[in-house]
Protein backbone atom coordinates (compact mmCIF):
# COMPACT_ATOMS: atom_id res chain seq x y z
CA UNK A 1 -25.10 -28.15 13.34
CA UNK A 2 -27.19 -25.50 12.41
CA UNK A 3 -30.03 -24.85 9.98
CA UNK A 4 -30.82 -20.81 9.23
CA UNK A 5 -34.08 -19.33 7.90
CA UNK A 6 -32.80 -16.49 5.33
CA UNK A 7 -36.26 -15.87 3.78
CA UNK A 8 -40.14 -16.37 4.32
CA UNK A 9 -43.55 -15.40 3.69
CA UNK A 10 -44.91 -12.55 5.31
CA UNK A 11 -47.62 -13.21 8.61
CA UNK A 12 -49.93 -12.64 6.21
CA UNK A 13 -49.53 -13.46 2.21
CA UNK A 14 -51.34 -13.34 -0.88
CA UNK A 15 -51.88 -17.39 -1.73
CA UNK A 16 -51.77 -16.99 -4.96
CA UNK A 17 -48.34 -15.24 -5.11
CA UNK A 18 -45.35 -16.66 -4.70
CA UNK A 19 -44.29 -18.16 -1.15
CA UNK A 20 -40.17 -18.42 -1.13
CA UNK A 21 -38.70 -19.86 1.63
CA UNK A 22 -35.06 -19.99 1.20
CA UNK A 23 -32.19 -21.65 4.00
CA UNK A 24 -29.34 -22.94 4.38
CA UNK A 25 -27.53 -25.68 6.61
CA UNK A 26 -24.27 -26.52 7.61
CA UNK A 27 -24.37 -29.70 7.06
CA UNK A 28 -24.78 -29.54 3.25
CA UNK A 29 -21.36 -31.79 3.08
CA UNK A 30 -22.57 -34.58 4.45
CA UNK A 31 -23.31 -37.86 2.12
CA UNK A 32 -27.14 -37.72 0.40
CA UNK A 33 -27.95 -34.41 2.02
CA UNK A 34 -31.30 -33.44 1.16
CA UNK A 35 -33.83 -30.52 2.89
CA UNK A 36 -37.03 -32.51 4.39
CA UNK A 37 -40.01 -30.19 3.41
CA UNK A 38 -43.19 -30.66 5.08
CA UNK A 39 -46.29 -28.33 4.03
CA UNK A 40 -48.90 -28.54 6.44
CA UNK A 41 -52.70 -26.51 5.35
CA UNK A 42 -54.95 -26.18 7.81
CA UNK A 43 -58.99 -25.47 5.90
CA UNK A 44 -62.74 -26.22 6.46
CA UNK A 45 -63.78 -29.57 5.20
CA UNK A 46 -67.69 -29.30 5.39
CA UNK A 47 -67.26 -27.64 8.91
CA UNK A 48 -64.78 -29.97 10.32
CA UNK A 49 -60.95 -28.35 10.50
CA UNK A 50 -58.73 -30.83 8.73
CA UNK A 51 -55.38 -30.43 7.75
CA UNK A 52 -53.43 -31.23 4.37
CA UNK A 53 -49.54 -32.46 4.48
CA UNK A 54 -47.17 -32.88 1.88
CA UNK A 55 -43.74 -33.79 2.26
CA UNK A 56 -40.91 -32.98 -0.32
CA UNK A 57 -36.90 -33.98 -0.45
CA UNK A 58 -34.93 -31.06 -2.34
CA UNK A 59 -31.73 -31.19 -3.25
CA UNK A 60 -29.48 -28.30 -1.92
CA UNK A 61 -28.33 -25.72 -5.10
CA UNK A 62 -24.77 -25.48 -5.82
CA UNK A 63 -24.25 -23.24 -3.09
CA UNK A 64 -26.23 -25.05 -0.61
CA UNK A 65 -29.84 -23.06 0.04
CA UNK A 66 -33.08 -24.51 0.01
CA UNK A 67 -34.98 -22.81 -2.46
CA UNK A 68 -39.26 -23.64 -2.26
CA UNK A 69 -41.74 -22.06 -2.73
CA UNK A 70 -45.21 -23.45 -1.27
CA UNK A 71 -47.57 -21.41 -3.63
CA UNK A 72 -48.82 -24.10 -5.66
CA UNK A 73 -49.63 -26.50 -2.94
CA UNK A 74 -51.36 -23.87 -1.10
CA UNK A 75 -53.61 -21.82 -3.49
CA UNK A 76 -55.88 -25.24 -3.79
CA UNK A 77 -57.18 -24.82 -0.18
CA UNK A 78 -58.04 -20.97 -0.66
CA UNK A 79 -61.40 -20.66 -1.99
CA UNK A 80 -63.54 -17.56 -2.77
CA UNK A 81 -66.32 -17.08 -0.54
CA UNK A 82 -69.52 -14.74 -1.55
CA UNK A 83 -72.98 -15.51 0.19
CA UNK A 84 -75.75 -12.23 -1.20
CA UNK A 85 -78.48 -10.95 1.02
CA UNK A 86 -76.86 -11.92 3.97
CA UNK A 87 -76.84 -9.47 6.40
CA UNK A 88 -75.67 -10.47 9.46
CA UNK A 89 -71.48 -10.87 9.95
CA UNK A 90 -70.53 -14.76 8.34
CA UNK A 91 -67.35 -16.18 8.12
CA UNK A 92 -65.83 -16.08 4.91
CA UNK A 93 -64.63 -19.95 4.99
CA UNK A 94 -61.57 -20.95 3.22
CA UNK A 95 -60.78 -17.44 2.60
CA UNK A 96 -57.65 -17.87 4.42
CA UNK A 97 -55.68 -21.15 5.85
CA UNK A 98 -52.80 -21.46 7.98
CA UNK A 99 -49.57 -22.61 6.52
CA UNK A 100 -46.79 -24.12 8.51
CA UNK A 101 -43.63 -25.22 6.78
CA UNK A 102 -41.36 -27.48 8.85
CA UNK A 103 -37.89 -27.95 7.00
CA UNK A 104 -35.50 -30.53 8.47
CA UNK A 105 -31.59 -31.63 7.89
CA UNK A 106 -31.77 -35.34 6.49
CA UNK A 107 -28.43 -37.21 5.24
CA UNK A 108 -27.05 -40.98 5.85
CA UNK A 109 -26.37 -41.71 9.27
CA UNK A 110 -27.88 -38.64 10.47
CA UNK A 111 -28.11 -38.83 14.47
CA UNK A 112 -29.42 -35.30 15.44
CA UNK A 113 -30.40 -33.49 12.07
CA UNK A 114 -31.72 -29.19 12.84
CA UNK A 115 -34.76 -28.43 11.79
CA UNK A 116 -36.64 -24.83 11.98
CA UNK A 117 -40.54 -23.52 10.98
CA UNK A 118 -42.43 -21.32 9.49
CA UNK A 119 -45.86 -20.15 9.63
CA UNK A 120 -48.26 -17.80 8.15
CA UNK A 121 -51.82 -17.41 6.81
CA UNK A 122 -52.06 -17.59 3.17
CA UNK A 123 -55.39 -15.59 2.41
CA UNK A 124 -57.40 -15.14 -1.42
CA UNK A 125 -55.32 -12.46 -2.78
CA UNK A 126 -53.23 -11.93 -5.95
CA UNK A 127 -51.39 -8.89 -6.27
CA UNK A 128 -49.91 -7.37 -9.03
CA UNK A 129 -45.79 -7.37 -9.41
CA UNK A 130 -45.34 -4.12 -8.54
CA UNK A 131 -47.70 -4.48 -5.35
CA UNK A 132 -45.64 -7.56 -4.22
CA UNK A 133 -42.43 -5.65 -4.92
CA UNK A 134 -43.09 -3.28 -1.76
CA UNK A 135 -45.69 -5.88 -0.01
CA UNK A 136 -46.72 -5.16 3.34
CA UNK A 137 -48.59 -7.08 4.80
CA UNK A 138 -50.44 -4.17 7.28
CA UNK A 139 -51.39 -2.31 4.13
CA UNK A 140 -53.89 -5.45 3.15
CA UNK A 141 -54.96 -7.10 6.63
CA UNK A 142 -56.37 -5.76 9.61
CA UNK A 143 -53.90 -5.92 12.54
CA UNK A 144 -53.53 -4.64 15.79
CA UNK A 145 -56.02 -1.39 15.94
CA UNK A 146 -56.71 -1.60 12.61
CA UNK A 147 -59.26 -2.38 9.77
CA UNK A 148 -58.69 -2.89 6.53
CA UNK A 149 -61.66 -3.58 3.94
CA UNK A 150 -60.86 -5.79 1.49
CA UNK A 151 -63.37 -4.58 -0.88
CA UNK A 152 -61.42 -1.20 -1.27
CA UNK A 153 -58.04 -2.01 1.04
CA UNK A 154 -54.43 -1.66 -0.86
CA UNK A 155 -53.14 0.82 -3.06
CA UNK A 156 -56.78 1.66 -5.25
CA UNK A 157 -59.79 2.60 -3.63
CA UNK A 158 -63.17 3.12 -5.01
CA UNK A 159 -63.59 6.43 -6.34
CA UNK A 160 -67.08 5.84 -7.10
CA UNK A 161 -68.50 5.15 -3.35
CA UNK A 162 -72.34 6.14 -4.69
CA UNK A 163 -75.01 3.15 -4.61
CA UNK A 164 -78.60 2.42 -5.62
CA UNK A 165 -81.63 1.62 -3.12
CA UNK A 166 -80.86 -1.91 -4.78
CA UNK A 167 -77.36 -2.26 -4.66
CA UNK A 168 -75.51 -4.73 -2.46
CA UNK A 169 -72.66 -3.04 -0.35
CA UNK A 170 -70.33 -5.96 0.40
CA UNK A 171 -67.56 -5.71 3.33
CA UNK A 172 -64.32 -8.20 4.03
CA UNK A 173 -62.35 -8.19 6.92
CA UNK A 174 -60.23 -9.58 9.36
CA UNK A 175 -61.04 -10.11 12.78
CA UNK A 176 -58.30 -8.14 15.16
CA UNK A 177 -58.43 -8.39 18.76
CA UNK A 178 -59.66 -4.54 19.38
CA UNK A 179 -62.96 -5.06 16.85
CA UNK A 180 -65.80 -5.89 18.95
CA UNK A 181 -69.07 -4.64 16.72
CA UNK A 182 -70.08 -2.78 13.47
CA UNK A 183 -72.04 0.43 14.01
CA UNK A 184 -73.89 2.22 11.42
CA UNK A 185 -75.06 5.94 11.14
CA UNK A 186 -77.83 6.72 9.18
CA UNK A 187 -77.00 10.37 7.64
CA UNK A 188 -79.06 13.37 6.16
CA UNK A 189 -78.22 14.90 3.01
CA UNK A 190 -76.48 17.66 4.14
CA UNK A 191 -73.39 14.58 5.26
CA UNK A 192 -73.72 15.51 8.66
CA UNK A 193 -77.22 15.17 10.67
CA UNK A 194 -77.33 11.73 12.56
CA UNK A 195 -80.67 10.09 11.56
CA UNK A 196 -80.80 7.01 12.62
CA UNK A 197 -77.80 4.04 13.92
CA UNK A 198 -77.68 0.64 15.09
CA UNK A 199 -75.17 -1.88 15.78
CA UNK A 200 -74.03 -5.13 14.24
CA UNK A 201 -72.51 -7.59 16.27
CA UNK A 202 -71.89 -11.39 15.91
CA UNK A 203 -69.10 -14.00 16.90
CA UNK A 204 -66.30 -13.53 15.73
CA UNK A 205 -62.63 -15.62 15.71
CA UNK A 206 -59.34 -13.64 15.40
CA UNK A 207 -57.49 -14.11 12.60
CA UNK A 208 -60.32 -15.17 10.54
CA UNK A 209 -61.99 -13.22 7.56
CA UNK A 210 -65.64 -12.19 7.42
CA UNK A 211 -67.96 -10.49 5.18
CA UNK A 212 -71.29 -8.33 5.96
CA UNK A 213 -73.37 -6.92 3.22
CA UNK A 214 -74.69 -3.07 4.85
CA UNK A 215 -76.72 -2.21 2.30
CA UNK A 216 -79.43 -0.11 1.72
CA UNK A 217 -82.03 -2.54 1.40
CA UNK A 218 -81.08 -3.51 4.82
CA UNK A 219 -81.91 -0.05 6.39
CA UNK A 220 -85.43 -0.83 4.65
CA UNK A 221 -86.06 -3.59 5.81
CA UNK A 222 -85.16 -3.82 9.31
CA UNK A 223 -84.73 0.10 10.68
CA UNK A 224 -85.62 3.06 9.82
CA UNK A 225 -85.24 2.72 6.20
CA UNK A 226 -83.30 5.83 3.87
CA UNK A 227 -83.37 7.62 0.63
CA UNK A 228 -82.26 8.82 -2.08
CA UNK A 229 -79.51 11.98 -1.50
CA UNK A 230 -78.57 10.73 2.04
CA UNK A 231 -75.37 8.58 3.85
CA UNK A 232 -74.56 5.38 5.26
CA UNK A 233 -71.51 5.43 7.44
CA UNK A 234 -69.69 1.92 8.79
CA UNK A 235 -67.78 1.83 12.34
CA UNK A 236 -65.99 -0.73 13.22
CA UNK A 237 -65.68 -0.05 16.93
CA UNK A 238 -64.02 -1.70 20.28
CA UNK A 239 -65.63 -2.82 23.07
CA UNK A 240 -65.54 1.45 24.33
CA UNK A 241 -67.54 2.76 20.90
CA UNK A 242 -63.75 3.65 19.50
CA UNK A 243 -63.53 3.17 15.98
CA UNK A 244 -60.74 1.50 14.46
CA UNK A 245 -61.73 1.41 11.10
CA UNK A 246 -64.61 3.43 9.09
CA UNK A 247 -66.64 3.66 5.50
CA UNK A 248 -68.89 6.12 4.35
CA UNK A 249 -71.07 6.07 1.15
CA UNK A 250 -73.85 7.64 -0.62
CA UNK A 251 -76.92 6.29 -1.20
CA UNK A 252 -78.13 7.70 -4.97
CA UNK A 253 -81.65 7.28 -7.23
CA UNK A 254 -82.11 4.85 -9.86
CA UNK A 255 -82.89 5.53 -13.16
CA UNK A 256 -86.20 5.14 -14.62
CA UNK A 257 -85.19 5.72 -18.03
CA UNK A 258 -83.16 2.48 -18.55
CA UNK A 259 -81.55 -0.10 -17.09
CA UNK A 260 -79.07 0.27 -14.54
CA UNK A 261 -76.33 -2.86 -14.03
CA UNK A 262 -74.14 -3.06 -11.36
CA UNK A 263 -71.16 -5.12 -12.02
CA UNK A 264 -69.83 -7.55 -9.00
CA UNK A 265 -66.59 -8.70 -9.18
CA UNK A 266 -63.81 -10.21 -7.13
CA UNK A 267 -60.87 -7.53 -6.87
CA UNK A 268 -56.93 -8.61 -6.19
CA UNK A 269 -57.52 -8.77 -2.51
CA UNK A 270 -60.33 -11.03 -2.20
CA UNK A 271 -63.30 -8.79 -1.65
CA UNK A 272 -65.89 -8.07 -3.51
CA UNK A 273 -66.22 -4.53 -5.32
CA UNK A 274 -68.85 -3.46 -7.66
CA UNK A 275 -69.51 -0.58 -10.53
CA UNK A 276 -72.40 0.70 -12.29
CA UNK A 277 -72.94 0.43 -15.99
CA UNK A 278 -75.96 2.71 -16.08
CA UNK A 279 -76.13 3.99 -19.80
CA UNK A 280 -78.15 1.97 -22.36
CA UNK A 281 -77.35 -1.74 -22.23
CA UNK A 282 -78.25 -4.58 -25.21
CA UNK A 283 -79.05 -8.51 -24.56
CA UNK A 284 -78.26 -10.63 -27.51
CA UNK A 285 -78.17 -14.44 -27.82
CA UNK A 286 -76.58 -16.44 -29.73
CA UNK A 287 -76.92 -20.10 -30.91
CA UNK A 288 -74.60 -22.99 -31.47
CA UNK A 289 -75.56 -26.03 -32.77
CA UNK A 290 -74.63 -29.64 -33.25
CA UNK A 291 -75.75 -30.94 -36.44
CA UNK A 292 -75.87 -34.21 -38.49
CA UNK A 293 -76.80 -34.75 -42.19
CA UNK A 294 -78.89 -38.07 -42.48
CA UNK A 295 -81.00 -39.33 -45.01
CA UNK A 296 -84.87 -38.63 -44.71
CA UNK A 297 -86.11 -41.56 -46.86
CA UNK A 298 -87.85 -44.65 -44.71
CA UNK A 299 -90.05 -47.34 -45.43
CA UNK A 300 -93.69 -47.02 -45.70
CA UNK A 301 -95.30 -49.90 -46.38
CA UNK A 302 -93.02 -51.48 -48.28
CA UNK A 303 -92.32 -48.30 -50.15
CA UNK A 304 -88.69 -46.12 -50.00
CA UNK A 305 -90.46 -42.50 -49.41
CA UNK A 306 -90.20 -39.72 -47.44
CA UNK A 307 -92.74 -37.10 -45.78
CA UNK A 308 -91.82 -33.54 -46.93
CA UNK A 309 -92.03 -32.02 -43.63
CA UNK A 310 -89.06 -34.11 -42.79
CA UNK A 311 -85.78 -32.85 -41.86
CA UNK A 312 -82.52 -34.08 -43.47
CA UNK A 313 -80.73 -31.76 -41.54
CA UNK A 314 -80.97 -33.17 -37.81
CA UNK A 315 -79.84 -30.91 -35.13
CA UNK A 316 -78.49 -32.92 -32.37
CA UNK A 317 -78.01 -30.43 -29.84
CA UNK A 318 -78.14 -26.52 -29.60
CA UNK A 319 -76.56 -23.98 -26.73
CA UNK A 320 -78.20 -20.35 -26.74
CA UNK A 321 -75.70 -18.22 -25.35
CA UNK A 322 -76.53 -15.39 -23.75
CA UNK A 323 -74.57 -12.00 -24.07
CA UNK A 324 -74.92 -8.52 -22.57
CA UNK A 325 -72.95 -5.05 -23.61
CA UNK A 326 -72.99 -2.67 -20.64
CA UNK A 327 -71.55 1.15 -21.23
CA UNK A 328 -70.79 3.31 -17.67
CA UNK A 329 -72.06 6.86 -17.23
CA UNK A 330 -69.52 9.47 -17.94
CA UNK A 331 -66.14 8.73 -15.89
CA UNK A 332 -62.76 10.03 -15.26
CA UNK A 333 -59.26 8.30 -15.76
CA UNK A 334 -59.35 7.42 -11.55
CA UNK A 335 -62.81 5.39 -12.57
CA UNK A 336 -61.26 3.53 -15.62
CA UNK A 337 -58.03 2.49 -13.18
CA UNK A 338 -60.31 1.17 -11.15
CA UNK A 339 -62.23 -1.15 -13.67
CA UNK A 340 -59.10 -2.24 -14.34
CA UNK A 341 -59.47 -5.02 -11.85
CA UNK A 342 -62.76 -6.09 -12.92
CA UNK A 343 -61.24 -6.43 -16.52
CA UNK A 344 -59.08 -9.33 -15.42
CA UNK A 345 -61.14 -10.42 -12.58
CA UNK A 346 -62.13 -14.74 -12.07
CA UNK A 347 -65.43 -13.62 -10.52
CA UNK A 348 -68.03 -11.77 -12.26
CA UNK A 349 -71.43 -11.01 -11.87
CA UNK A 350 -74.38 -8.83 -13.13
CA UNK A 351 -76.96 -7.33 -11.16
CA UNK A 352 -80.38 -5.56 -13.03
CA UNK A 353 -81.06 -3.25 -10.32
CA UNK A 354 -84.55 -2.20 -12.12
CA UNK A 355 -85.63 -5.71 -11.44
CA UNK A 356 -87.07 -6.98 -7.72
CA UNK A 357 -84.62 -7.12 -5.12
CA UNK A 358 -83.20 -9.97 -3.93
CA UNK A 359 -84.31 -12.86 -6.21
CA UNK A 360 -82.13 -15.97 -5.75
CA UNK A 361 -81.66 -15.09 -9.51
CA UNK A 362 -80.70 -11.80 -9.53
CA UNK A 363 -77.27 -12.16 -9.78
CA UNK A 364 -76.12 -13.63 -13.07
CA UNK A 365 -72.71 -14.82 -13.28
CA UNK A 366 -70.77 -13.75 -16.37
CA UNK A 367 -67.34 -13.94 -18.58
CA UNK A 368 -65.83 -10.68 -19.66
CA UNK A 369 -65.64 -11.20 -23.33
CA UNK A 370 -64.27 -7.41 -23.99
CA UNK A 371 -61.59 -6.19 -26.32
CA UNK A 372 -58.51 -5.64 -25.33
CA UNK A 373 -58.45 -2.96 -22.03
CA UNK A 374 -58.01 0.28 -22.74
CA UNK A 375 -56.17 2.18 -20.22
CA UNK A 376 -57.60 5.48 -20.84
CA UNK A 377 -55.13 9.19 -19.94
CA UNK A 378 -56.87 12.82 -18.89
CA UNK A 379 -54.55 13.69 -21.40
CA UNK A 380 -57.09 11.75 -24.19
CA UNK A 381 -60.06 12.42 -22.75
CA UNK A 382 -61.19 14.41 -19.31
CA UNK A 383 -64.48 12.32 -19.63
CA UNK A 384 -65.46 8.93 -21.54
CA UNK A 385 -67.86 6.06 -21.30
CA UNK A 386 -66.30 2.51 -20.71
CA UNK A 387 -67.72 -0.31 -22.50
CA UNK A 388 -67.57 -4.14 -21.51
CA UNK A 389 -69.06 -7.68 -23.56
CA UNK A 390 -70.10 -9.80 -21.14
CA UNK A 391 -71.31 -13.62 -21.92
CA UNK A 392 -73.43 -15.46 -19.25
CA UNK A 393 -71.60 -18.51 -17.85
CA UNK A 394 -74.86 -20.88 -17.50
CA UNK A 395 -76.14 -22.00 -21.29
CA UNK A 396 -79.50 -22.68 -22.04
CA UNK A 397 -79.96 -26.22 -24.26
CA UNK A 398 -82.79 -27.23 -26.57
CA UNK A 399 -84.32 -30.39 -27.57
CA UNK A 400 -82.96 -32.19 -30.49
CA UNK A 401 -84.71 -32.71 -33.53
């Protein structure tokens, strides 16, 4: 008897992607055959570890292979993770769980049925077709001697690595066995002199995903602070100062003239990325109301009447929804690729970085509402402004009437 494994998931794979695992047994002859599927998903339930199973009998095809794919059982455990002004390294929980797939012969009469397993870590990615076409797993996740930042990782990277005094710099990564601490270097303008570093170190689980926000305001507030013009460079270093992994980015002024938004958003693999919209930006708000036609007339002492203040129009509820139209500075055709992932994005938010730093309501979560994307060629236009419609997801209410 035998029972072989033709096809699996990857050690590491995108949950919500597909998740084939296809085999075949030997024993597909025998009366009732069926494959035995169990789907084990090990999460964080409130802190505790706790694992889901789920157990399905498939039917072999016509030429005997299991066929399964786990995707849609999984992708309910994976949750995103984001957690502002936080500054230290914290675990991104649920950004990844640990799959384990046990498949197993089952028939009538069956005495000593195979059975075989697979495992991986399913993490909160979801890559495009062609991405998944040539998927390797090392060019997403950190392995071996090797970091890879989720917030710019894979095939597009962030061509606009320039942030405000106020702008939150967010980082994603898995723990490998060689990362021991995060150093950061402080640089002059000139992108070499050494000002000022400092190391960042926590505990830290292989295998698990973490996020650290380095941002500017962090250099204010706890070293030496930094301005406007100069660099902040990110080492992630073994336990002999090697780096395995590294990020550099400027640190630029904010406009006084208007309003500068930076737009947060969850990319394909799971980080968090951001862009400014710093040309002029308009608020708007609009209303939607619940009404109910009733008839003012009542009695007043024994009289039918009415008051002519009265309303015969009763409102019964009203939503003000709020709506913002943000325009980027002058980009390039690299840029607008980029934004393509924000276009389609679950996870959006907008950040006034005019406004005080770090209010718990700073970042305001939001619903592209744009047209249709426009994927924008240098052979159109060498430069061009982007424009997105944004609608806030939280609606205000009013009394009714």
């Amino acid at each position: 008897m035998a029972l072989t494994i033709s096809q699996q998931p990857q050690a590491w794979t995108p949950a919500f992607n597909d998740q084939w695992v296809t085999a075949l047994s030997t024993q597909i002859a025998q009366p009732d055959f069926k494959y035995k599927v169990t789907v084990d998903i090990d999460y964080d339930l409130d802190g505790t570890p706790t694992t889901a199973t789920f157990t399905d009998y498939v039917l072999p095809r016509p030429d005997g292979y299991l066929v399964y794919n786990a995707k849609e059982k999984v992708k309910n455990y994976v949750q995103n993770f984001f957690k502002p002004f936080d500054y230290t390294i914290v675990e991104a929980v649920n950004e990844r769980v640990e799959v384990t797939i046990d498949i197993t012969e089952t028939w009538t009469g069956e005495i000593t049925p195979a059975t075989d397993q697979v495992i991986y870590f399913a993490w909160n990615a979801c890559l495009t077709e062609k991405q998944m076409y040539s998927f390797n797993y090392t060019d997403y996740i950190s392995n071996g001697t090797t970091i890879q930042i989720h917030s710019t990782g894979g095939d597009i990277n962030n061509p606009y690595q320039e942030y405000t005094l106020k702008s939150d710099v967010y980082f994603t990564f898995v723990k490998v066995p060689a990362l021991d601490h995060i150093r950061v270097y402080t640089i002059d303008d000139n992108g070499v002199d050494i000002l000022y570093d400092f190391v960042i170190t926590g505990t830290m689980v292989n295998d698990k995903v973490y996020q650290v926000n380095i941002s500017p305001e962090l250099l204010n507030q706890d070293y030496d602070g930094i301005s406007c013009g100069q660099y902040v460079k990110v080492l992630f270093e073994d336990s002999l100062n090697n780096f395995i992994g590294q990020q550099m980015y400027k640190v630029g002024c904010l406009c006084t003239k208007h309003d500068v938004n930076r737009v947060y958003y969850r990319n394909r693999r799971g980080g968090v990325s951001s862009f400014p919209f710093e040309q002029m930006s308009t608020d708007s708000i609009e209303n939607k109301t619940n009404e109910v036609r009733l008839n003012r007339n009542k009695i007043v002492s024994g009289v039918f009447t009415y008051n002519p203040y009265d309303h015969e129009n009763r409102i019964v509820s009203t939503q003000e929804i709020y709506k913002k139209s943000l325009m980027t500075n002058w980009i390039t055709e690299t840029d607008n690729r980029y934004l393509e992932e924000l276009y389609s994005s679950p996870q959006v938010w907008v950040v006034n970085e005019n406004e005080t730093y770090g209010d718990a309501y700073s970042y305001i979560p939001v619903t592209s509402k744009s047209a249709p994307f426009l994927l924008q060629k240098h052979s159109n236009n060498k430069l061009f402004n982007y424009k997105i419609d944004v609608e806030l997801s939280t609606q205000e209410t009013r009394q009714r009437t």
